[in-house]
Protein backbone atom coordinates (compact mmCIF):
# COMPACT_ATOMS: atom_id res chain seq x y z
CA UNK A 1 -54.52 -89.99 86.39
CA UNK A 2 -56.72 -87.16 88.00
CA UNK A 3 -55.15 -87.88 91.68
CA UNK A 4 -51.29 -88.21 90.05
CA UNK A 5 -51.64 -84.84 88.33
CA UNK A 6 -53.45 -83.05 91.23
CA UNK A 7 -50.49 -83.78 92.96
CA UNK A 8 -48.53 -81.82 90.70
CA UNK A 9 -50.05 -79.27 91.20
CA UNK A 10 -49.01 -79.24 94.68
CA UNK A 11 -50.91 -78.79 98.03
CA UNK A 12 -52.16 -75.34 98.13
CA UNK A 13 -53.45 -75.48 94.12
CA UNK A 14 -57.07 -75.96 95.38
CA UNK A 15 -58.23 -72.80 96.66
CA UNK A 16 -57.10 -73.33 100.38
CA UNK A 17 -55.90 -70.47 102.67
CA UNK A 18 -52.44 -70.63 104.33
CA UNK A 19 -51.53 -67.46 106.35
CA UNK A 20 -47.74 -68.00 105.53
CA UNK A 21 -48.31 -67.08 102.21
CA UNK A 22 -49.03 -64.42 99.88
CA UNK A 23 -53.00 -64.63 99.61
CA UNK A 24 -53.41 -62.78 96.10
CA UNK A 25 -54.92 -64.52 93.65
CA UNK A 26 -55.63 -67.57 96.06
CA UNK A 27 -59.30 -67.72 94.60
CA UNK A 28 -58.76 -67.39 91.46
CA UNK A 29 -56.70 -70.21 89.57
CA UNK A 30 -57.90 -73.86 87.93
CA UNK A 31 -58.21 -75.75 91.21
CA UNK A 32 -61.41 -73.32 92.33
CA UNK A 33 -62.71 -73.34 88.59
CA UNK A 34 -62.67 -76.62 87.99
CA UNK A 35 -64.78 -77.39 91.61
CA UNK A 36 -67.27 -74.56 90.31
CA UNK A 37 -67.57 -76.31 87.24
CA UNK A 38 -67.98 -79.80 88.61
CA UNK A 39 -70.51 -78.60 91.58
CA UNK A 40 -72.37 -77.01 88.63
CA UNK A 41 -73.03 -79.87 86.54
CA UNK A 42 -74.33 -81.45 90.01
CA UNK A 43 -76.70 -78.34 90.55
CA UNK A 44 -78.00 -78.89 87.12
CA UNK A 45 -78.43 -82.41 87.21
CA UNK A 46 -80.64 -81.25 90.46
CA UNK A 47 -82.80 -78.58 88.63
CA UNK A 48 -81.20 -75.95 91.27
CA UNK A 49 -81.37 -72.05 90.52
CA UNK A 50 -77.66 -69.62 89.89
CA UNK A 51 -78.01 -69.35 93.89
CA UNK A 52 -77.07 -73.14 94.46
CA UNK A 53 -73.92 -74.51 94.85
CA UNK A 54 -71.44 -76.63 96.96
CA UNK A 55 -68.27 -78.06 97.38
CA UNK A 56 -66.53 -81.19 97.46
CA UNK A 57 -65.39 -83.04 101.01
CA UNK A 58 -64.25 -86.18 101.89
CA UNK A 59 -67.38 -87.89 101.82
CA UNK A 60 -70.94 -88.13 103.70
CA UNK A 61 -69.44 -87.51 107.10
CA UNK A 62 -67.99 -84.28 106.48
CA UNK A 63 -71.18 -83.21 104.16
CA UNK A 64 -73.13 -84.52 107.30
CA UNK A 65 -71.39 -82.06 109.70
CA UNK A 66 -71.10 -79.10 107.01
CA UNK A 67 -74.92 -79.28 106.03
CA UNK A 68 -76.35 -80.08 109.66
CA UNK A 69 -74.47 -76.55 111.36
CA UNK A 70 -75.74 -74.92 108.42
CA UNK A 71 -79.31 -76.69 109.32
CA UNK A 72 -78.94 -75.39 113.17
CA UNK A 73 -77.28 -71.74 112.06
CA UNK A 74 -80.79 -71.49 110.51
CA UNK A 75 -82.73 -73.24 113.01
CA UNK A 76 -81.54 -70.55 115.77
CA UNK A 77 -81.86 -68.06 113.80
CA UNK A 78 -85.03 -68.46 113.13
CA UNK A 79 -85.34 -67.83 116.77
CA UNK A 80 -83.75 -64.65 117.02
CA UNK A 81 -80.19 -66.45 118.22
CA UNK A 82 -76.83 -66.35 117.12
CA UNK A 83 -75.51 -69.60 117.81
CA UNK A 84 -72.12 -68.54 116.07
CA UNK A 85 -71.33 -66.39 118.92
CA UNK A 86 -73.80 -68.31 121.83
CA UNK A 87 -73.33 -71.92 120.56
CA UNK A 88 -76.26 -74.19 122.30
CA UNK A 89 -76.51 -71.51 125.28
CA UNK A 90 -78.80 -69.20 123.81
CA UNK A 91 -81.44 -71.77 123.02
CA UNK A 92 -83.60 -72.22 124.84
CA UNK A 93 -86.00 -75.13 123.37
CA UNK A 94 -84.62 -78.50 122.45
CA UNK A 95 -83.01 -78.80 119.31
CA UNK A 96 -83.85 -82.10 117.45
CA UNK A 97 -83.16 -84.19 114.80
CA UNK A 98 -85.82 -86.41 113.03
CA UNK A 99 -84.54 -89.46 110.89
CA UNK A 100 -84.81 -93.28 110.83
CA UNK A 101 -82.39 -95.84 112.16
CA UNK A 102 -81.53 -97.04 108.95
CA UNK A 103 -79.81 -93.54 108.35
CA UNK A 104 -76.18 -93.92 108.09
CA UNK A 105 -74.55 -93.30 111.77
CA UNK A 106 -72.26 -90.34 110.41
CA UNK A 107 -75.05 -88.23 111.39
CA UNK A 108 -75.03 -89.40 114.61
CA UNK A 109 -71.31 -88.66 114.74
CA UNK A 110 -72.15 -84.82 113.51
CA UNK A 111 -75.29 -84.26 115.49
CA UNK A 112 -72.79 -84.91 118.86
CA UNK A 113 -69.92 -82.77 117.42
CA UNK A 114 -72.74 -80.19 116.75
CA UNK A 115 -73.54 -80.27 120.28
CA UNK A 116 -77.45 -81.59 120.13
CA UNK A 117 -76.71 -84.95 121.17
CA UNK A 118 -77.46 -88.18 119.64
CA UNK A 119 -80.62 -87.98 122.56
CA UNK A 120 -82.06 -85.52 120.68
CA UNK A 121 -82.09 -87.48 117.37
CA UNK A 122 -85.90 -88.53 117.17
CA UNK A 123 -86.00 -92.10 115.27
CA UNK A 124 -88.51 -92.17 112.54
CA UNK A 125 -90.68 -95.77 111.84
CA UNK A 126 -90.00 -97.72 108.77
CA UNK A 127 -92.25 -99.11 106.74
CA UNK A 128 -91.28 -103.18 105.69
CA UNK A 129 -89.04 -101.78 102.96
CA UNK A 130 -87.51 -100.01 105.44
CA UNK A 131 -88.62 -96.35 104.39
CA UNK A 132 -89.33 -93.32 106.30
CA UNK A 133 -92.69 -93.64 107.07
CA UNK A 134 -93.74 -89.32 106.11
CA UNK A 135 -97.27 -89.22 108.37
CA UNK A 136 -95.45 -90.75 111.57
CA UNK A 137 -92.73 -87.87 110.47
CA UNK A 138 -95.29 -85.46 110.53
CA UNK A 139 -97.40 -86.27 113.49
CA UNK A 140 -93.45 -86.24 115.29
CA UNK A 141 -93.21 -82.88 114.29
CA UNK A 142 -96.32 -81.50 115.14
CA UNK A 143 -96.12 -82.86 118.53
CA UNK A 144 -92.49 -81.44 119.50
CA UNK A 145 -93.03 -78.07 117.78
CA UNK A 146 -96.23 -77.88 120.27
CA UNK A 147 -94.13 -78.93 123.41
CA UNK A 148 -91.88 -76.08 122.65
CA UNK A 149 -88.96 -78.28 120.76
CA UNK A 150 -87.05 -76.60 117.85
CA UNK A 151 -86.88 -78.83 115.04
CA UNK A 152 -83.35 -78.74 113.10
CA UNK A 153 -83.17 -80.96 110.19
CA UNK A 154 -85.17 -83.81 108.84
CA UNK A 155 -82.10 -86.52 107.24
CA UNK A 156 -84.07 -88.42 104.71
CA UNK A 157 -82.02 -91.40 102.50
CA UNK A 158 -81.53 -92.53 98.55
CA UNK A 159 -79.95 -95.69 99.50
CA UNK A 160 -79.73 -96.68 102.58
CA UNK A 161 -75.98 -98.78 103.59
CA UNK A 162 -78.07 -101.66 104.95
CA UNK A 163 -80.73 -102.25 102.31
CA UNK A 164 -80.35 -100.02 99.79
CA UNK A 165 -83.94 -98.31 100.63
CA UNK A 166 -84.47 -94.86 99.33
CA UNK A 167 -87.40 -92.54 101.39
CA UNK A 168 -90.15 -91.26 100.10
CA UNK A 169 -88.53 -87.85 98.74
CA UNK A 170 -91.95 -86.23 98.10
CA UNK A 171 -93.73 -86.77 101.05
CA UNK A 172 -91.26 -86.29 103.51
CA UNK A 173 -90.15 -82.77 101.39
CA UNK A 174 -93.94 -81.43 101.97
CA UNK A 175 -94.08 -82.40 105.81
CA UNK A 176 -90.73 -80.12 106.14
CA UNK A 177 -92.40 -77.47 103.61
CA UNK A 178 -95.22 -77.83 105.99
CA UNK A 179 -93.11 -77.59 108.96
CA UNK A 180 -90.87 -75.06 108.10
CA UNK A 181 -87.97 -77.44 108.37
CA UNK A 182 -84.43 -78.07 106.92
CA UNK A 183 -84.49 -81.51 104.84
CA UNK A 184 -81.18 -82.70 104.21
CA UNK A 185 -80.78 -85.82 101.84
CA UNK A 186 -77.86 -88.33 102.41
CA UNK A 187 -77.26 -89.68 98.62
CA UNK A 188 -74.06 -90.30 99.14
CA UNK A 189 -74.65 -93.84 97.50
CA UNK A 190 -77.89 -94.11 96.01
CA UNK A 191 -77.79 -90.65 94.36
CA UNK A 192 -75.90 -91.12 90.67
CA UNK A 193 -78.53 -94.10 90.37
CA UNK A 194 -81.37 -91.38 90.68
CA UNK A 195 -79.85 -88.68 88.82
CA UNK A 196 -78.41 -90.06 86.13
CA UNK A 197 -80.62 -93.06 85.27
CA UNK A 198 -84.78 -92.72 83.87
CA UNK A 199 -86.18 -95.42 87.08
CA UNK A 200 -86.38 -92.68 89.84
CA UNK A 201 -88.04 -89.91 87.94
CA UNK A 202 -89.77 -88.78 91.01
CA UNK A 203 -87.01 -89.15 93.39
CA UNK A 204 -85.11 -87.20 91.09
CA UNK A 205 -87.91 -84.53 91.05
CA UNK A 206 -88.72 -84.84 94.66
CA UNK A 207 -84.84 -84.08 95.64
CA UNK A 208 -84.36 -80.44 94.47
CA UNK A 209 -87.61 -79.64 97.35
CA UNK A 210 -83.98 -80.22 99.39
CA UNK A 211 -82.16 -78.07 101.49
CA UNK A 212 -78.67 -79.84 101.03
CA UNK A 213 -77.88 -82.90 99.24
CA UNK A 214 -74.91 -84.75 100.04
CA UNK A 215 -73.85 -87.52 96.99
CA UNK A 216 -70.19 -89.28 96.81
CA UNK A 217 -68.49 -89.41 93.61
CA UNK A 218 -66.23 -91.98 94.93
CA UNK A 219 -68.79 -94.57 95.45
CA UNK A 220 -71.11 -94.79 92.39
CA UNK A 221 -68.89 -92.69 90.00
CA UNK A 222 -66.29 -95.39 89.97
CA UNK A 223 -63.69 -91.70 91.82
CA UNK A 224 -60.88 -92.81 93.46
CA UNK A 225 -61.23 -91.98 97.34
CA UNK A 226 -61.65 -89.28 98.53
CA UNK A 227 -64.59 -86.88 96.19
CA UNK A 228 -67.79 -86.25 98.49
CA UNK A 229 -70.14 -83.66 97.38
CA UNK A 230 -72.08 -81.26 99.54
CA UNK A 231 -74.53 -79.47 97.58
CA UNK A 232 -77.03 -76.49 98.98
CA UNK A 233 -80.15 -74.93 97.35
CA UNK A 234 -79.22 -71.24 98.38
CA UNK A 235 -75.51 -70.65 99.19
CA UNK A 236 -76.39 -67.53 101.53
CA UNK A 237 -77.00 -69.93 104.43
CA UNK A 238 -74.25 -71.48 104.58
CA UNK A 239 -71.78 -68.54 103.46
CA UNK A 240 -74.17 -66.77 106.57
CA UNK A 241 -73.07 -69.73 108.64
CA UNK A 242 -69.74 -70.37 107.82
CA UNK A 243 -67.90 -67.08 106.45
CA UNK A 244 -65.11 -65.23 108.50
CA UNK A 245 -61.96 -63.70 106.84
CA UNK A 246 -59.57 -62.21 109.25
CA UNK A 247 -57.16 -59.46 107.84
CA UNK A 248 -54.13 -62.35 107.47
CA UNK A 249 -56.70 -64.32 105.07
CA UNK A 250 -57.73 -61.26 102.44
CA UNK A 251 -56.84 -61.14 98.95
CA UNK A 252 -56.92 -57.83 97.98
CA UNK A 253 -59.96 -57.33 96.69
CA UNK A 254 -59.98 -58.84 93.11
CA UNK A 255 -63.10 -58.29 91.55
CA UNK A 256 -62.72 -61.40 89.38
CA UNK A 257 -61.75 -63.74 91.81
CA UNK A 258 -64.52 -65.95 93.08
CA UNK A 259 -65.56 -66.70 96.64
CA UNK A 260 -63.13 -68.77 98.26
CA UNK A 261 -64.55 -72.75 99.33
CA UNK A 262 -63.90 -71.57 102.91
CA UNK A 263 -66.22 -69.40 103.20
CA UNK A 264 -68.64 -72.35 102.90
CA UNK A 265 -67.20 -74.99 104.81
CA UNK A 266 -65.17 -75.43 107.54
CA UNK A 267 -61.78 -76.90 105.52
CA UNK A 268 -59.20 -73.69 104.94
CA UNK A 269 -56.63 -76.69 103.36
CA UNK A 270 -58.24 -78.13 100.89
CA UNK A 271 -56.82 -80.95 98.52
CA UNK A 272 -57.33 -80.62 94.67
CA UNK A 273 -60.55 -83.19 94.53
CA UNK A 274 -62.17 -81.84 91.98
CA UNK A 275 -59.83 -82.78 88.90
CA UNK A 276 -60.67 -86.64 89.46
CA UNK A 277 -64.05 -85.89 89.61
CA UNK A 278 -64.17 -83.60 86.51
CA UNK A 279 -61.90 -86.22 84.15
CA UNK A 280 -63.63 -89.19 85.27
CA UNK A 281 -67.26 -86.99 84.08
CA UNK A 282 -66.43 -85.81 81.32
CA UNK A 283 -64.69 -89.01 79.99
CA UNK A 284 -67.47 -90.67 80.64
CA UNK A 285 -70.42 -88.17 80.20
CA UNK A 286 -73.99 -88.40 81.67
CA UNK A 287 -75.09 -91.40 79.43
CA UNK A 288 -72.31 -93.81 79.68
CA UNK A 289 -72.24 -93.27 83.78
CA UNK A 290 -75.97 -94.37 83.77
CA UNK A 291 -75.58 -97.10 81.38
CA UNK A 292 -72.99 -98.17 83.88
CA UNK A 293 -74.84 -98.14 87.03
CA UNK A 294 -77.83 -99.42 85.59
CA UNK A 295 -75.90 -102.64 84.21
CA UNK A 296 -74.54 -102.70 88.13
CA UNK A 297 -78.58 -102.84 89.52
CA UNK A 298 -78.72 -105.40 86.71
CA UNK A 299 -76.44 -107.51 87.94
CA UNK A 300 -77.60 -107.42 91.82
CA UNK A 301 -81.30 -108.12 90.41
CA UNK A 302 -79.60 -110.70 89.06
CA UNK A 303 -77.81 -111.89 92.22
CA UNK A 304 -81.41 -111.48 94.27
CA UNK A 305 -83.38 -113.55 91.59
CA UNK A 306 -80.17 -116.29 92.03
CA UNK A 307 -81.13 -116.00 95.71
CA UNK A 308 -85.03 -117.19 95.37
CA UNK A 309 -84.49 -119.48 92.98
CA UNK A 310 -81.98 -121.43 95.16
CA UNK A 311 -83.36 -123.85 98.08
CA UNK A 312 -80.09 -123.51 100.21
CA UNK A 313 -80.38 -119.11 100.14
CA UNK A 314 -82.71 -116.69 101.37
CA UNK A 315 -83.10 -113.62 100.43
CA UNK A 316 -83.76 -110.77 102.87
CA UNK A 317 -83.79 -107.17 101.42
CA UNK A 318 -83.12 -105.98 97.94
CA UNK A 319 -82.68 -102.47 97.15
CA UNK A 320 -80.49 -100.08 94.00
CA UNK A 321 -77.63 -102.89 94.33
CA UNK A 322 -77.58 -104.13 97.37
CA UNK A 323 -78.50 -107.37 97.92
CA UNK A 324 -78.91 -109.02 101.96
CA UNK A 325 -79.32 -112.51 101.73
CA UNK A 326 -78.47 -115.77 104.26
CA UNK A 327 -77.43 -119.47 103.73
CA UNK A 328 -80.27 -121.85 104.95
CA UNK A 329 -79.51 -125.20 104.07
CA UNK A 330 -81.38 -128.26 105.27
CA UNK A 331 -80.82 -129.18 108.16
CA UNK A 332 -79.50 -126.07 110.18
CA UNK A 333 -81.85 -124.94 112.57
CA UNK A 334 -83.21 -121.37 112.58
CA UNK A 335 -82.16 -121.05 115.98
CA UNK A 336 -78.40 -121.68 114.49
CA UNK A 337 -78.83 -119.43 111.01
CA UNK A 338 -77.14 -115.94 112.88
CA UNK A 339 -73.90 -118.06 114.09
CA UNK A 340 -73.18 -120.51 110.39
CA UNK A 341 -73.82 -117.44 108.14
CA UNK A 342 -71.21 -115.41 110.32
CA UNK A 343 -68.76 -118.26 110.32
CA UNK A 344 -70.06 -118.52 106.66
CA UNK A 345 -68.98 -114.85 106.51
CA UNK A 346 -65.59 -115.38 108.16
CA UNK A 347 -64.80 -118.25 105.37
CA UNK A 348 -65.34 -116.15 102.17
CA UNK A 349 -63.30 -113.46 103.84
CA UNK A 350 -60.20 -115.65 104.57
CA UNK A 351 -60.67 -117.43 101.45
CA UNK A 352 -60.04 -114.29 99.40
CA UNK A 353 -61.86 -115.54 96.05
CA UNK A 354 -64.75 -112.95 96.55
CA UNK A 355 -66.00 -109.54 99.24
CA UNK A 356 -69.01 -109.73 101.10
CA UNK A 357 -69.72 -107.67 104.13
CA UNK A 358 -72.45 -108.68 107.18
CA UNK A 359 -75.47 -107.06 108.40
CA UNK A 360 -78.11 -107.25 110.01
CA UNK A 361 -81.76 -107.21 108.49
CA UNK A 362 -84.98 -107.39 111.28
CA UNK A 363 -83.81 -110.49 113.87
CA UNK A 364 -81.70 -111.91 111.19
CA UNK A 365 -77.94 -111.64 110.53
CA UNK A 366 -77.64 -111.32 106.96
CA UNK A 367 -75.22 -111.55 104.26
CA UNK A 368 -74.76 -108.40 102.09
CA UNK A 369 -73.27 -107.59 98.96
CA UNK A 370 -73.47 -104.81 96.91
CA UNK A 371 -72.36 -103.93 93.08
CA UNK A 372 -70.83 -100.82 92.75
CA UNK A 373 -68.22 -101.95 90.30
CA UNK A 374 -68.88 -102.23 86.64
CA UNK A 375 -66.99 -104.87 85.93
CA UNK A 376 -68.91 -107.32 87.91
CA UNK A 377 -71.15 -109.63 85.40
CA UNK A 378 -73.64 -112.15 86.75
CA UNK A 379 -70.90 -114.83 86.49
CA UNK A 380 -69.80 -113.34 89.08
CA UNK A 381 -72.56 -113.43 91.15
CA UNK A 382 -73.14 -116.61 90.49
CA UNK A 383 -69.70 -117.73 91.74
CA UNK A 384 -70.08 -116.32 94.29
CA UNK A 385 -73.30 -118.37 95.68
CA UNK A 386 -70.98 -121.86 94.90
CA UNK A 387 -68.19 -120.21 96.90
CA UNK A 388 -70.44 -119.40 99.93
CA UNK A 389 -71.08 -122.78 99.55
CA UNK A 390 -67.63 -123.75 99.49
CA UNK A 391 -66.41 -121.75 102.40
CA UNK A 392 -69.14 -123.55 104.56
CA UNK A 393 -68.06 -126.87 103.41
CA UNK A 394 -64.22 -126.22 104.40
């Protein structure tokens, strides 16, 4: 219902600039409102101050790029360069990036479009729940910082796409406190389950010591595609890094009109996202969304206990609600696991009675599924451990 009547409203009603058009007034109608209102409610659920806010994207790859120039525009400024009007030229240390390779590889994607290079991404150890491991983090950054390297972000994780891991929040926010550098959280996934549920109390805590916090609406908020959310402690940055209004783009001055969403981002035309968002929240409300997405871990604990307790399945990684698991019946050699749970893999798929996606956890190729759907019960789960069963029998 939210994307049918956003449409209505037609494609400039969401606070986008268009040069062919009168601009007064642009800032300052529903469409703009209603994202205030809904990046609000984010900021508070975050514990952030009046000078925090954000705006919605199309999901963690576009917060990725938006928070990680703001992270650099910092970075080299810190340094007494303007990399808005030198780009990379003025620098003269290495920029770098410091995260772990179970971060999702949209930051990869930004960090080259940025200009560092995927080179200068420095991969951070794991520990064997494959979390950022904070003193190897900090002994990394001491190290480059004394060689002369410029530190740009640190990209910690509440859910990692693999595993479902989230990073120690707290530690890794005091070695950037310590360090001086930007810590940008990807919560695209995991973050509703730490915000609006009581079992991550200190996650919750630990992520407004963030810089920018990215969280997708259209993953665990049940949104339709696309609603990501960028969200930024102190909007100055990023208006600092991102704000230029040539003459065809001014308003006239209305002293009630709020800051137009490109000042803070790099979209000018921007779709009306925020009305999906906003219904589907306020329908719903705080408690019923973490009712929800606890009965969704419920069921994937669920799935993993299913897992152990059968002799033909083993399970690999459980985290939030994903679950990586792998057929192992008797008789298949380990040697021969990787290639009959791929096939396995290839069988559900073309069967069409239930989704899984592959992975791979460690040496193993793995079977992962994750609940992020709240209509999926445990007899669902259970169906589908008979059906992987099936598909390898066909």
């Amino acid at each position: 219902m939210g994307e049918l009547a956003a449409a209505s409203a037609g494609g400039h009603g969401c606070g986008g600039r268009c040069g062919h058009e009168s601009q007064r007034g642009w800032g300052n109608h529903a469409a703009v409102h209603l994202e205030h209102q809904v990046v609000r409610w984010f900021c508070k659920l975050l514990g952030w101050p009046v000078a925090a806010g954000g705006q919605l994207l199309s999901g963690a790859s576009a917060a990725a790029l938006t928070a990680l120039t703001v992270a650099r525009h910092r970075a080299a400024a810190g340094i007494g360069v303007d990399d808005r009007r030198l780009g990379l030229t003025g620098l003269e240390r290495r920029p770098l990036i410091y995260a772990t390779a179970q971060a999702h590889s949209c930051h990869t994607k930004a960090v080259e479009a940025l200009g560092i290079g995927s080179a200068n991404i420095v991969q951070i150890a794991t520990d064997e729940s494959d979390r950022m491991i904070p003193d190897l983090l900090d002994q990394r950054l001491t190290e480059d910082i004394l060689a002369g390297g410029l530190p740009i972000a640190v990209i910690a994780t509440v859910g990692t796409v693999n595993t479902g891991a989230v990073d120690p929040l707290a530690q890794i926010a005091a070695v950037c406190e310590r360090h001086g550098v930007w810590m940008h959280v990807d919560a695209a996934y995991g973050g509703p389950a730490v915000l609006l549920t009581d079992v991550w109390p200190q996650e919750k805590a630990a992520l407004s010591a963030a810089d920018s916090v990215a969280v997708d609406p259209h993953k665990w908020l049940y949104v339709p595609v696309d609603a990501g959310l960028v969200m930024f402690s102190d909007m100055a940055a990023v208006r600092d890094t991102f704000s230029y209004v040539p003459d065809y783009l001014r308003s006239g001055g209305d002293p009630d009109e709020p800051v137009w969403f490109s000042e803070f981002g790099l979209e000018q035309t921007r779709p009306f996202r925020a009305l999906k968002v906003w219904i589907t929240l306020k329908h719903l409300g705080r408690q019923r969304l973490g009712e929800l997405i606890s009965r969704d871990i419920a069921v994937a604990a669920a799935l993993a206990r299913a897992v152990e307790e059968s002799p033909d399945f083993e399970l690999l990684a459980h985290g939030l609600s994903v679950v990586c698991f792998r057929h192992r019946p008797a008789g298949v050699p380990a040697s021969a696991l990787d290639d009959h749970n791929q096939t396995a893999l290839t069988h559900v798929q073309q069967r069409g009675h239930a989704f899984i996606a592959g992975t791979r956890v460690g040496d193993h190729f793995a079977l992962r599924a994750c609940v992020i759907n709240p209509a999926t019960t445990t007899a669902h789960t259970n169906a589908l451990l008979d059906e992987i069963r099936a598909a390898v029998a066909s």
